[in-house]
N, C-alpha and C. Protein backbone atom coordinates (compact mmCIF):
# COMPACT_ATOMS: atom_id res chain seq x y z
N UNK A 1 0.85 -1.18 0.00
CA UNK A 1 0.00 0.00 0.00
C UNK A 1 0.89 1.24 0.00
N UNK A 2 0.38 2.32 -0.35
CA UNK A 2 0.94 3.83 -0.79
C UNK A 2 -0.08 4.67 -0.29
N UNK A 3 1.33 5.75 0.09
CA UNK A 3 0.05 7.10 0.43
C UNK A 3 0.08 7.97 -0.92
N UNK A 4 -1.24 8.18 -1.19
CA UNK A 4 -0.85 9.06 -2.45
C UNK A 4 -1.43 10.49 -2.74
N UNK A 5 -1.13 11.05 -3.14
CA UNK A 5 -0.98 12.51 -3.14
C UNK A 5 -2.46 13.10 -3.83
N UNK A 6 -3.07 14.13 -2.59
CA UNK A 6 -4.27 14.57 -3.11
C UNK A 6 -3.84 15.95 -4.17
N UNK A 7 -5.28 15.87 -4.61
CA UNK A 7 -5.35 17.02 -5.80
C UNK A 7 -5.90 17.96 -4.98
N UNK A 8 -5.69 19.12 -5.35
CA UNK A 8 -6.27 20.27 -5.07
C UNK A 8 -6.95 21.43 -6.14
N UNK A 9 -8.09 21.82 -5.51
CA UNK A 9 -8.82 22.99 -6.23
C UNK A 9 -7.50 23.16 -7.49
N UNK A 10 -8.22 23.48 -8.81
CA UNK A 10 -7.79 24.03 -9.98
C UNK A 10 -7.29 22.81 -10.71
N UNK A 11 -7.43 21.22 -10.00
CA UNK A 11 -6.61 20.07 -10.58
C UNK A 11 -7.91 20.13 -11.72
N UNK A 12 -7.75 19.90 -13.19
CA UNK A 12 -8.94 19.18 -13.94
C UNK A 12 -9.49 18.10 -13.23
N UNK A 13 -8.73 17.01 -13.06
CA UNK A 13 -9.55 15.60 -12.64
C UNK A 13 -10.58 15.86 -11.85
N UNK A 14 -10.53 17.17 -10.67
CA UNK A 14 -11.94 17.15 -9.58
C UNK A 14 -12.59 17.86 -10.63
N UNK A 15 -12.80 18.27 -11.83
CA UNK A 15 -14.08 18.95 -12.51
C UNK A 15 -14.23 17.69 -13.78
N UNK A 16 -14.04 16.62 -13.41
CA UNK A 16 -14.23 15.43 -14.59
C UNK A 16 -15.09 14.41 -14.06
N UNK A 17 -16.55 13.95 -15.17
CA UNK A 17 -17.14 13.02 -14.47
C UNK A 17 -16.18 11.99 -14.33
N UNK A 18 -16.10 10.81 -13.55
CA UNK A 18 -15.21 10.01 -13.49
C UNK A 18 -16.19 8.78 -14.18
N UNK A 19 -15.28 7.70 -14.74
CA UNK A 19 -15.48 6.60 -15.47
C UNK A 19 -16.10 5.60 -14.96
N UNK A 20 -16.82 5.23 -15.14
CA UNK A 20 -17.09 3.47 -14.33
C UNK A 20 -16.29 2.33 -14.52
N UNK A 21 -15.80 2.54 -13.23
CA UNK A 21 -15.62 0.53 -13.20
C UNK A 21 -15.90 -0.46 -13.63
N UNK A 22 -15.11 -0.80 -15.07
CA UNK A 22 -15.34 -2.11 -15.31
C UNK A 22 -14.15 -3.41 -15.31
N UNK A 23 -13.05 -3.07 -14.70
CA UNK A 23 -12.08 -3.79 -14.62
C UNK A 23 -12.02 -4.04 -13.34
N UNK A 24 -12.44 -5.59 -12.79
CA UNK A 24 -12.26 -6.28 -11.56
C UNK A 24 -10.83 -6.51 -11.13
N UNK A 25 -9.81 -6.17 -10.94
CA UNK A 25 -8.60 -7.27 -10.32
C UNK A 25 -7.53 -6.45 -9.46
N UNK A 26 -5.69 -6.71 -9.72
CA UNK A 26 -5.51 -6.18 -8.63
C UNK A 26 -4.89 -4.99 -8.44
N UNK A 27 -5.09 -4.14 -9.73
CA UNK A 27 -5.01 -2.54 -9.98
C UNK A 27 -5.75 -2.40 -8.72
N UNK A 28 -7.43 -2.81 -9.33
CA UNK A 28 -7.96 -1.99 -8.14
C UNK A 28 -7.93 -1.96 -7.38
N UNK A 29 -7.79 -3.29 -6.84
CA UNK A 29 -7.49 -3.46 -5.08
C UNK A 29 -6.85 -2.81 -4.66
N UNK A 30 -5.70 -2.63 -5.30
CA UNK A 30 -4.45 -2.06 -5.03
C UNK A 30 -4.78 -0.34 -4.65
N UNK A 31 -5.91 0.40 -6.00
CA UNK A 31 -6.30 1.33 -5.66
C UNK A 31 -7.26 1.56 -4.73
N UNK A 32 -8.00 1.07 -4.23
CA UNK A 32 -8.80 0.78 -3.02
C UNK A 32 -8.17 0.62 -2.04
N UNK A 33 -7.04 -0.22 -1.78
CA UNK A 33 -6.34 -0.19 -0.19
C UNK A 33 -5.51 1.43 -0.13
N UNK A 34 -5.04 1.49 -1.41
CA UNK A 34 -4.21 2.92 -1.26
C UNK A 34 -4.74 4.12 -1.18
N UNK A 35 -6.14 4.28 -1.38
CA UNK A 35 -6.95 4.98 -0.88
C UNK A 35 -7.23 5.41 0.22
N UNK A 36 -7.18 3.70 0.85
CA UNK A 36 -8.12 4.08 2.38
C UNK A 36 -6.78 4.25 3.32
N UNK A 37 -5.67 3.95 2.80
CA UNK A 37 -4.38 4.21 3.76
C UNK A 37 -4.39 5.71 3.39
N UNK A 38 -4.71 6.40 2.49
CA UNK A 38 -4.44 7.83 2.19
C UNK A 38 -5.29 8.38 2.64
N UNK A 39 -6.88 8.16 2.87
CA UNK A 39 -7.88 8.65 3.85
C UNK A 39 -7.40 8.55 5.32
N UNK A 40 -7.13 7.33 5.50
CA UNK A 40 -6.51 6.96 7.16
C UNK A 40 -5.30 8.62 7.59
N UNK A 41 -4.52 8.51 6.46
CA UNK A 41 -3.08 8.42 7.28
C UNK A 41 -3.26 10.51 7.31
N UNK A 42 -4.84 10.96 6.50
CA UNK A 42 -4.87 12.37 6.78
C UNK A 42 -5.81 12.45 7.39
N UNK A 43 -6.76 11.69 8.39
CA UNK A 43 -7.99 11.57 9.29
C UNK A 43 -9.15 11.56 8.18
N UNK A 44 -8.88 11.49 6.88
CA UNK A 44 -10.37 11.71 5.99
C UNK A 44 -11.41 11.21 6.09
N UNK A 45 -12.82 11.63 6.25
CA UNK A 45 -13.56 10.74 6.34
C UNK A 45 -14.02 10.42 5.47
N UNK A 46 -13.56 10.63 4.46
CA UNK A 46 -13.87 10.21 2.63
C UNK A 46 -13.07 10.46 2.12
N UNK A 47 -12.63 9.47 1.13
CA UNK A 47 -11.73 9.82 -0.01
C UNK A 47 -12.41 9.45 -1.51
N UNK A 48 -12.35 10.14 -2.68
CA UNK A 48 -13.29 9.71 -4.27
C UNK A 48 -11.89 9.84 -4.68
N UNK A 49 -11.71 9.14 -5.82
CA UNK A 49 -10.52 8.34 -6.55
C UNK A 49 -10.15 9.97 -7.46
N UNK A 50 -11.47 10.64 -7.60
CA UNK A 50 -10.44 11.76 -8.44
C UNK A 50 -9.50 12.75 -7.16
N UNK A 51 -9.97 12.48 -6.45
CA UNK A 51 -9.27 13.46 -5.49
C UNK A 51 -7.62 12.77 -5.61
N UNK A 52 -7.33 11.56 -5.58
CA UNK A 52 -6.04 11.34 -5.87
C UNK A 52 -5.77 10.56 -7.28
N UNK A 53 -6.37 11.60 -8.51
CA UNK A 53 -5.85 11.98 -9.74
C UNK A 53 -6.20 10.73 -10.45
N UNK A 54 -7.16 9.54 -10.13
CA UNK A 54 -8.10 8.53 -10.84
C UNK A 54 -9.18 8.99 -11.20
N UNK A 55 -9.36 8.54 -12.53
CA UNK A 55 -10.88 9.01 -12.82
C UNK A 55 -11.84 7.73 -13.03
N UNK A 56 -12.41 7.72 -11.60
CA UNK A 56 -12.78 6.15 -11.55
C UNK A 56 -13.91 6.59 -10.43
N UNK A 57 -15.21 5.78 -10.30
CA UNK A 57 -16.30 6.41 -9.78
C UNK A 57 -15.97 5.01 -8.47
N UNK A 58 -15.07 5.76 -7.64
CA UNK A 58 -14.52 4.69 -6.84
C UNK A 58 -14.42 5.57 -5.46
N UNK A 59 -15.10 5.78 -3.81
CA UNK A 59 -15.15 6.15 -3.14
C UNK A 59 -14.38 5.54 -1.86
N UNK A 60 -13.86 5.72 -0.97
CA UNK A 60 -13.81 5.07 0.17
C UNK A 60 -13.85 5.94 1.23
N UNK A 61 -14.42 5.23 2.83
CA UNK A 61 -15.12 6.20 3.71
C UNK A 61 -14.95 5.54 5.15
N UNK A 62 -15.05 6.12 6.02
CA UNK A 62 -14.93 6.03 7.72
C UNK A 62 -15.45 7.33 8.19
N UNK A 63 -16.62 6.95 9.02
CA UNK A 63 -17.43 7.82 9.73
C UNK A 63 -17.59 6.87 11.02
N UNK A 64 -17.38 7.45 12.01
CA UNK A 64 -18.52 6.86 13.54
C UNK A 64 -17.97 5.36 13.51
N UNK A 65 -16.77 4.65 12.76
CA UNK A 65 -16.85 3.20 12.77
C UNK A 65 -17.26 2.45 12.08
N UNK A 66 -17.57 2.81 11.17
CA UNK A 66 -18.38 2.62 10.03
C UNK A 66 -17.12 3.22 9.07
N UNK A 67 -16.74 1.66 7.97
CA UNK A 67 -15.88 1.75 6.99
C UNK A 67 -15.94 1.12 5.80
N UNK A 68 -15.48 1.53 4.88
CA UNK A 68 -15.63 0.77 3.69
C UNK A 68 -14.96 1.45 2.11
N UNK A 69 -15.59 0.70 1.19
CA UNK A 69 -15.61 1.26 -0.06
C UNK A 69 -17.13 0.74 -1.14
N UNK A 70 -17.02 2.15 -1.76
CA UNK A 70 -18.31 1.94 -2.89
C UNK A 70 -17.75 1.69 -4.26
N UNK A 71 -18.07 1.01 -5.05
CA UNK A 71 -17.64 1.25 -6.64
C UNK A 71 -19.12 1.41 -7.22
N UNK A 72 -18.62 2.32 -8.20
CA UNK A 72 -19.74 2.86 -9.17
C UNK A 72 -21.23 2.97 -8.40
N UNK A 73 -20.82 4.32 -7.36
CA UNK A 73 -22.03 3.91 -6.25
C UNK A 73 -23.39 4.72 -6.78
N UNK A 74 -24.38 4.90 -6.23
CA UNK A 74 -25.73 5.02 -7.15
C UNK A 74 -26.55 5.40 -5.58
N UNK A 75 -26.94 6.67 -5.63
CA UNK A 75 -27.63 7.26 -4.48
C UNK A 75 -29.07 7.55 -4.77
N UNK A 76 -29.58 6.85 -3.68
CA UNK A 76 -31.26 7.09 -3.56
C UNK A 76 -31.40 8.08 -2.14
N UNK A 77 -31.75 9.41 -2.32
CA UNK A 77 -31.56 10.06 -1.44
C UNK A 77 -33.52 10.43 -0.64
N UNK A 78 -33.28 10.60 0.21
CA UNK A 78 -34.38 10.92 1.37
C UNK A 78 -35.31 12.30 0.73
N UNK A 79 -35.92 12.67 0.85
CA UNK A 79 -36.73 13.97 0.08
C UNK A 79 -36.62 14.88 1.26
N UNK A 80 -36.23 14.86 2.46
CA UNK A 80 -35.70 15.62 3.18
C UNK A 80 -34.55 15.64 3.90
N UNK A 81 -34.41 17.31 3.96
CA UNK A 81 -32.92 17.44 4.58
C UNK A 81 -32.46 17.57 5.93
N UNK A 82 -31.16 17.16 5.92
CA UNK A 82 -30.74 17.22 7.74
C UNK A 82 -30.29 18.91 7.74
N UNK A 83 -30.07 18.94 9.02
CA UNK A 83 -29.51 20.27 9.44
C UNK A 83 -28.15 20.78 8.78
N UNK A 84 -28.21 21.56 7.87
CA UNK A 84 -26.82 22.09 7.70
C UNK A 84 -25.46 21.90 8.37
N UNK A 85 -24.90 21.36 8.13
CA UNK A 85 -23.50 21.11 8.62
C UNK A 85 -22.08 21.78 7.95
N UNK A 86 -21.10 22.44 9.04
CA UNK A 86 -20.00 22.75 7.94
C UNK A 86 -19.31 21.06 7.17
N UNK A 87 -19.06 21.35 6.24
CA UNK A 87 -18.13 20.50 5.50
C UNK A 87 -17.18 21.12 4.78
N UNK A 88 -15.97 20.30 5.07
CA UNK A 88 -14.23 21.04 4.21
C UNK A 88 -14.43 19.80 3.20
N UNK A 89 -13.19 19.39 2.55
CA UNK A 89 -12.70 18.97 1.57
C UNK A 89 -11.11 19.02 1.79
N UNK A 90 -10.45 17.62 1.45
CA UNK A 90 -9.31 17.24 1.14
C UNK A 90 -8.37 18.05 0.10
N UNK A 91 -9.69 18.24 -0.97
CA UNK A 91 -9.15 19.07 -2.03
C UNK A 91 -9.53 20.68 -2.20
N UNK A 92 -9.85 20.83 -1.15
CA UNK A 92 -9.91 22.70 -0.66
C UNK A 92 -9.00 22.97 0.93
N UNK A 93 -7.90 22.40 0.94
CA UNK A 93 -7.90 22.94 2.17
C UNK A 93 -7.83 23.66 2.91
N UNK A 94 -8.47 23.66 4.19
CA UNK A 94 -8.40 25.28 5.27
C UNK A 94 -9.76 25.67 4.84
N UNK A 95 -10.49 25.63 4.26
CA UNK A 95 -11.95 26.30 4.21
C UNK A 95 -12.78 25.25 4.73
N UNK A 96 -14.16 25.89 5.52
CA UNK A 96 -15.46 24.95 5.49
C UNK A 96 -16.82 25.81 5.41
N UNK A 97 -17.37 25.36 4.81
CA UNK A 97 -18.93 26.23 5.42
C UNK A 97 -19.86 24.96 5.35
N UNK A 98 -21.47 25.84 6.05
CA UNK A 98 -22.42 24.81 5.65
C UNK A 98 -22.87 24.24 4.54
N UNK A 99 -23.18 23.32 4.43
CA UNK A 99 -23.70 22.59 3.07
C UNK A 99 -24.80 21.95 3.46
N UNK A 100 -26.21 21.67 2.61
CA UNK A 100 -27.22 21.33 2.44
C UNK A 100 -27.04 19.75 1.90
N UNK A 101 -27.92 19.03 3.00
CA UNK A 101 -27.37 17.69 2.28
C UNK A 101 -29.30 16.52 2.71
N UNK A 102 -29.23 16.13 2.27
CA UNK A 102 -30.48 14.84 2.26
C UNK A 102 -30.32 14.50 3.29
N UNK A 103 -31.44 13.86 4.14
CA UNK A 103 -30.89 13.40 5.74
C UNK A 103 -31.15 12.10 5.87
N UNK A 104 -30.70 11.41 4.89
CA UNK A 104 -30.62 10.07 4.65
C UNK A 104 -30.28 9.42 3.29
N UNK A 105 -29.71 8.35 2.73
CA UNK A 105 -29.37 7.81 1.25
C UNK A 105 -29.13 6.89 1.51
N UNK A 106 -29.34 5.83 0.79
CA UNK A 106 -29.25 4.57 0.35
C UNK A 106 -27.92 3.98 -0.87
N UNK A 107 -26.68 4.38 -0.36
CA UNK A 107 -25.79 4.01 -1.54
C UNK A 107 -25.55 2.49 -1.67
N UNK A 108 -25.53 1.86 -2.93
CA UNK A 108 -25.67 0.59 -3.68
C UNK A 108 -24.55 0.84 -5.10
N UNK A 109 -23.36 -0.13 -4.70
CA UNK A 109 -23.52 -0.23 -5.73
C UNK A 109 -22.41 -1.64 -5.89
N UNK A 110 -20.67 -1.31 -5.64
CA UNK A 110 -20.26 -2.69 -5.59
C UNK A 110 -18.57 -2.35 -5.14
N UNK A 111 -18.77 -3.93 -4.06
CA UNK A 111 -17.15 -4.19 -3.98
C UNK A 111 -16.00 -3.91 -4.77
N UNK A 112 -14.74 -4.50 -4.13
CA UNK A 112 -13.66 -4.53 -5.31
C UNK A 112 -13.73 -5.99 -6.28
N UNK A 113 -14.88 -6.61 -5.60
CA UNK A 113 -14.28 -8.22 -6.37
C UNK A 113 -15.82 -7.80 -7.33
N UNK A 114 -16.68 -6.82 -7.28
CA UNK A 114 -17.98 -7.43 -7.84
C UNK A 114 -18.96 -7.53 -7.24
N UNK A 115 -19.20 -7.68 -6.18
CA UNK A 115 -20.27 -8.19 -5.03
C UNK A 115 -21.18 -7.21 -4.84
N UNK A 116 -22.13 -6.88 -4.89
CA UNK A 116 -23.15 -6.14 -4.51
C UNK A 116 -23.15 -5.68 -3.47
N UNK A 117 -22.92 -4.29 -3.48
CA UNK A 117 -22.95 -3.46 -1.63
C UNK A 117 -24.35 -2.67 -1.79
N UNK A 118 -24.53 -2.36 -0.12
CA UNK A 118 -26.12 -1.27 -0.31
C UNK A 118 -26.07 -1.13 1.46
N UNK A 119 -25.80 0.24 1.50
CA UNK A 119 -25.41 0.81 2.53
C UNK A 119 -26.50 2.00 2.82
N UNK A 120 -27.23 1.97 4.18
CA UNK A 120 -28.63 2.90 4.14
C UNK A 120 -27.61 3.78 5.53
N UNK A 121 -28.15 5.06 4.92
CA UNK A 121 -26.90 6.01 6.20
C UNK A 121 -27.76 7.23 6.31
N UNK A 122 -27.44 7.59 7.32
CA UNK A 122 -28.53 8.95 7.90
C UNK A 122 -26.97 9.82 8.47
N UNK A 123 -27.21 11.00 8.96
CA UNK A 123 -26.64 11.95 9.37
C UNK A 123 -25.13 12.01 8.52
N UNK A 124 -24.05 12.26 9.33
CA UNK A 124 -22.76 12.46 9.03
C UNK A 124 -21.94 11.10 7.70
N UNK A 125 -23.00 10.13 8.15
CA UNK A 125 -22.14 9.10 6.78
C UNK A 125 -22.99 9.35 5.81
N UNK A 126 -24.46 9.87 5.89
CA UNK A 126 -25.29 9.84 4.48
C UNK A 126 -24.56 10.98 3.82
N UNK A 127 -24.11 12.36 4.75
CA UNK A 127 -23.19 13.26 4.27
C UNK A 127 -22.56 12.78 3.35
N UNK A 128 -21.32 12.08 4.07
CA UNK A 128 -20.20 11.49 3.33
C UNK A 128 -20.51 11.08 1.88
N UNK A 129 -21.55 10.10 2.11
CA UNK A 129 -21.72 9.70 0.95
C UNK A 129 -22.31 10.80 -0.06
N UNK A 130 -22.89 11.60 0.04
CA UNK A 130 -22.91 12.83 -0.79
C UNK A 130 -22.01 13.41 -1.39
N UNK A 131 -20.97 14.04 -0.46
CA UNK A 131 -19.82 14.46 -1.15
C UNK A 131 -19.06 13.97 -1.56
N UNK A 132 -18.71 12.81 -1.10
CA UNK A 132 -18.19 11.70 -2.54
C UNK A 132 -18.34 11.56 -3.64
N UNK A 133 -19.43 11.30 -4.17
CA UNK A 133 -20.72 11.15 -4.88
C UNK A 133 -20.33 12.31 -6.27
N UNK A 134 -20.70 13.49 -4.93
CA UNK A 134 -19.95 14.62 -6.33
C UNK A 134 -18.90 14.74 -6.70
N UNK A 135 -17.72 14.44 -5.61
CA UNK A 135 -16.41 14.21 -6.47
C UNK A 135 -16.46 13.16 -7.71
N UNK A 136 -17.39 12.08 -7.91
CA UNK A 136 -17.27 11.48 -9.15
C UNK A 136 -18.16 11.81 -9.99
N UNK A 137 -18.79 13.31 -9.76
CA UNK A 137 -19.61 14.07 -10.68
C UNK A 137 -18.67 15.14 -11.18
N UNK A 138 -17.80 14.88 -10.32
CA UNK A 138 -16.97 16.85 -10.85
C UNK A 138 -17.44 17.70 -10.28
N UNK A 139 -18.46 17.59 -8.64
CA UNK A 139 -18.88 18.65 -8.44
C UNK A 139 -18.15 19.24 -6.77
N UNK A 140 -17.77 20.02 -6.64
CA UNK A 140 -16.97 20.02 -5.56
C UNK A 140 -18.30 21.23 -4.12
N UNK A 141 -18.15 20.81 -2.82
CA UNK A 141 -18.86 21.09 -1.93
C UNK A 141 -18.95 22.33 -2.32
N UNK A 142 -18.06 23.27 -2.48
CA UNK A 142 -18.58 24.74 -2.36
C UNK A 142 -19.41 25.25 -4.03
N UNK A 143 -19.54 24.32 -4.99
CA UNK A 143 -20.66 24.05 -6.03
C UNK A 143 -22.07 24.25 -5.37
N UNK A 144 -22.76 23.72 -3.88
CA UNK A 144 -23.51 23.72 -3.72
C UNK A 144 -23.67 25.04 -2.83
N UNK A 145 -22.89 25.73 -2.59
CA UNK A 145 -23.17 27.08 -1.42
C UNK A 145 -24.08 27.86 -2.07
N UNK A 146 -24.72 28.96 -1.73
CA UNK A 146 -25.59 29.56 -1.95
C UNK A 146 -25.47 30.97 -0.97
N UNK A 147 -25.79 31.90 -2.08
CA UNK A 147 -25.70 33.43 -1.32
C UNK A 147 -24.59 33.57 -1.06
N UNK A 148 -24.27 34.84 0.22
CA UNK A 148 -23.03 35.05 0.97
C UNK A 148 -21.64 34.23 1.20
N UNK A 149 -21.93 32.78 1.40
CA UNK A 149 -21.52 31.74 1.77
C UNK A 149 -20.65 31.05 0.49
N UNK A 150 -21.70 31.20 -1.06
CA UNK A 150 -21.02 30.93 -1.85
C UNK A 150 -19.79 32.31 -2.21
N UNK A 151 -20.21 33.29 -2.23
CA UNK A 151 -19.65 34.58 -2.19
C UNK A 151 -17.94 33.89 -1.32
N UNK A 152 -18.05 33.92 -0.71
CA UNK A 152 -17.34 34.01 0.46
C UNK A 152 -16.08 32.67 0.13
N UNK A 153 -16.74 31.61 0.00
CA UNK A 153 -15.88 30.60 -0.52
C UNK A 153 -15.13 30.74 -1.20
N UNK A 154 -15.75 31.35 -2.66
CA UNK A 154 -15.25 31.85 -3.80
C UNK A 154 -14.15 32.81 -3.88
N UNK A 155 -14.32 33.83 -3.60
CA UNK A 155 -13.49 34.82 -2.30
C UNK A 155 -11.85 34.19 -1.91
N UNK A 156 -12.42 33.36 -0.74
CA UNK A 156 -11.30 32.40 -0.26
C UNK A 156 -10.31 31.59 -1.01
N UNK A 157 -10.81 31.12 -1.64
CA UNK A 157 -10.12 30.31 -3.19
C UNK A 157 -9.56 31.01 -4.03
N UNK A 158 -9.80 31.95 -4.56
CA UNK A 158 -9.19 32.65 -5.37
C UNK A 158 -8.02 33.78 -4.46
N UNK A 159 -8.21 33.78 -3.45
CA UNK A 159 -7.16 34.47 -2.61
C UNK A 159 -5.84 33.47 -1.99
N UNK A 160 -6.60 32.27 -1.68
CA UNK A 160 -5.66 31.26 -1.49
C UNK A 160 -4.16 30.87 -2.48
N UNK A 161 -3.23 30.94 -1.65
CA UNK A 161 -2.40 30.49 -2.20
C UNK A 161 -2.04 28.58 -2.71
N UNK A 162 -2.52 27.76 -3.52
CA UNK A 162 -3.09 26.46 -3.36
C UNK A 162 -1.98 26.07 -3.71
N UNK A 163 -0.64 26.68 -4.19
CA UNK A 163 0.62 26.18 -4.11
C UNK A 163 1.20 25.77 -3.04
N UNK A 164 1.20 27.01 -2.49
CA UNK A 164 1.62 26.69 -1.12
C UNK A 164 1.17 25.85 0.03
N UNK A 165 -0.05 25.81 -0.44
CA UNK A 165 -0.79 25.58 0.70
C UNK A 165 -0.89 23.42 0.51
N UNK A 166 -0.45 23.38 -1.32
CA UNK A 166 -0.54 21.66 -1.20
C UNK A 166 0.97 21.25 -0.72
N UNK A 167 1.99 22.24 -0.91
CA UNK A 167 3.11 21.73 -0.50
C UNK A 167 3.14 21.55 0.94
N UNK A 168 2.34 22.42 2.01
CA UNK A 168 1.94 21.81 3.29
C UNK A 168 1.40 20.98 3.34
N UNK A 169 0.25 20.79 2.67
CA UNK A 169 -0.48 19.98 2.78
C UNK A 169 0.43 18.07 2.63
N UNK A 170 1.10 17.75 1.50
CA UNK A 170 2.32 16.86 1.49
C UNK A 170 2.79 16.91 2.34
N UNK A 171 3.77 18.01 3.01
CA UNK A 171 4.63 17.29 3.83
C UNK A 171 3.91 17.57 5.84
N UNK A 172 3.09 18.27 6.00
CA UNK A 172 2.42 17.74 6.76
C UNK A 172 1.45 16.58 7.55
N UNK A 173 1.07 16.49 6.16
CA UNK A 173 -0.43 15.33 6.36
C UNK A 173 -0.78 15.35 7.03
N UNK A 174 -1.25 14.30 8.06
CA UNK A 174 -2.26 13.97 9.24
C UNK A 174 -2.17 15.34 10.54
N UNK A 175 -0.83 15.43 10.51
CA UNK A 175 -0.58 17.02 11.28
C UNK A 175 -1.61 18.05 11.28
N UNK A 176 -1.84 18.39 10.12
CA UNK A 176 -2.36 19.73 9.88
C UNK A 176 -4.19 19.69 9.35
N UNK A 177 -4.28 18.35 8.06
CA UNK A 177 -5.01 18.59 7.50
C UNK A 177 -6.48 18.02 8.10
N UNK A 178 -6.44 17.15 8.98
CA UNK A 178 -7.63 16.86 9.54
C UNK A 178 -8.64 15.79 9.17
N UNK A 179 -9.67 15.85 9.64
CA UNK A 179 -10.75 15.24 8.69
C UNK A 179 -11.76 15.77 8.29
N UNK A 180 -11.98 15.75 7.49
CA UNK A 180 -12.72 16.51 5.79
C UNK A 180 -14.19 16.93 6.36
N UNK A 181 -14.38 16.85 7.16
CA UNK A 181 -16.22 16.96 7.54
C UNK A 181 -15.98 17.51 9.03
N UNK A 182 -16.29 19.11 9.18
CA UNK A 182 -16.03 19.70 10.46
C UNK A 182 -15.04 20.75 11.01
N UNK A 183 -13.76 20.18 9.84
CA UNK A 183 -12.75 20.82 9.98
C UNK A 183 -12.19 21.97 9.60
N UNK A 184 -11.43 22.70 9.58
CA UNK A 184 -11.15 24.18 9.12
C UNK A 184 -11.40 25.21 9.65
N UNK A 185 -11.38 26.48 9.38
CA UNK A 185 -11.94 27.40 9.81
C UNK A 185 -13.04 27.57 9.15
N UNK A 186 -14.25 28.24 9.81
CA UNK A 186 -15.01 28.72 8.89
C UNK A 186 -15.19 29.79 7.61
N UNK A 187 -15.18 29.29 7.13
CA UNK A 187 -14.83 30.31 5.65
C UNK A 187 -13.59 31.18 5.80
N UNK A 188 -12.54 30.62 6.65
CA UNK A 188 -11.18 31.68 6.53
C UNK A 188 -10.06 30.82 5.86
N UNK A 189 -9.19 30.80 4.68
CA UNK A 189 -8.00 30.05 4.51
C UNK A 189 -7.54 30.55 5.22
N UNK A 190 -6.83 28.68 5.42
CA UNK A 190 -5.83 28.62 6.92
C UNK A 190 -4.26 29.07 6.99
């Protein structure tokens, strides 16, 4: 297994739908364990395969004890929403605001060998599975802000230095960057 190096805001791959999975063997595995050692080893509570420069509709996740991986996952979401929560990103770092999310989903879709997964999640993992979700849409959390908030993000990002800030991000890791849901300042780069 490998730790491997996230992308950050301005990478193409996070604005690319990602591909489906159709090759079973031990690439993927390989990309699936190196994933979740690269989620592990920066506290993430999600990692999507474009975030480390695959374009593969390939997620992996740890919330509350609750762990795993989705391939080519497929969300049936709740018609109502939970309470706003801040959420950061791996591939924004130092920012968070609230985000609007379903307060429940049903992700289904499949192992690394093939096997049929279907995972029903409410609060902080149905989250997860959301923003995953859009990383293999190309759509990144602050896509969904609204008003001030999107203002403000936008703002932040374009003021951010994301050079600098991934070369910390590398040789820090688990130090600095946290886990992806909670973390940051609120709408201030760090």
């Amino acid at each position: 297994m490998a730790i491997m190096s996230i992308r950050i805001i301005g990478d193409p791959v996070l604005r690319t739908v990602a591909d489906p999975v159709t090759e079973f063997g031990p690439e993927l595995a390989k990309l699936v364990a190196d994933m979740t050692e690269t989620m592990e080893d920066v506290e993430g509570a999600g990692l999507a395969a474009p975030q480390v420069g695959v374009s593969q509709r390939v997620f992996t996740y740890r919330i509350g004890g609750v762990e795993g991986h989705i391939i080519n996952p497929v969300l049936e979401n709740s018609e109502d929403f939970q309470p706003d929560e801040v959420e950061g990103c791996l591939s924004i770092p130092g920012l968070g605001f609230p985000v609007r999310r379903y307060r429940a989903t049903k992700a289904t879709g499949v192992d690394l060998n093939g096997n049929p997964v279907s995972v029903e999640a409410e609060g902080m993992l149905a989250r997860c599975f959301q923003h995953e979700t859009d990383h293999l849409d190309g759509v990144l959390y602050t896509d969904r802000l609204e008003g001030e908030d999107r203002k403000a993000a936008l703002r932040a990002i374009r003021n951010a230095n994301y050079h600098a800030i991934t070369e910390q991000t590398t040789s820090k890791r688990a130090n600095t960057v946290g886990s992806s849901f909670g973390g940051g300042s609120f709408g201030v780069p760090e």
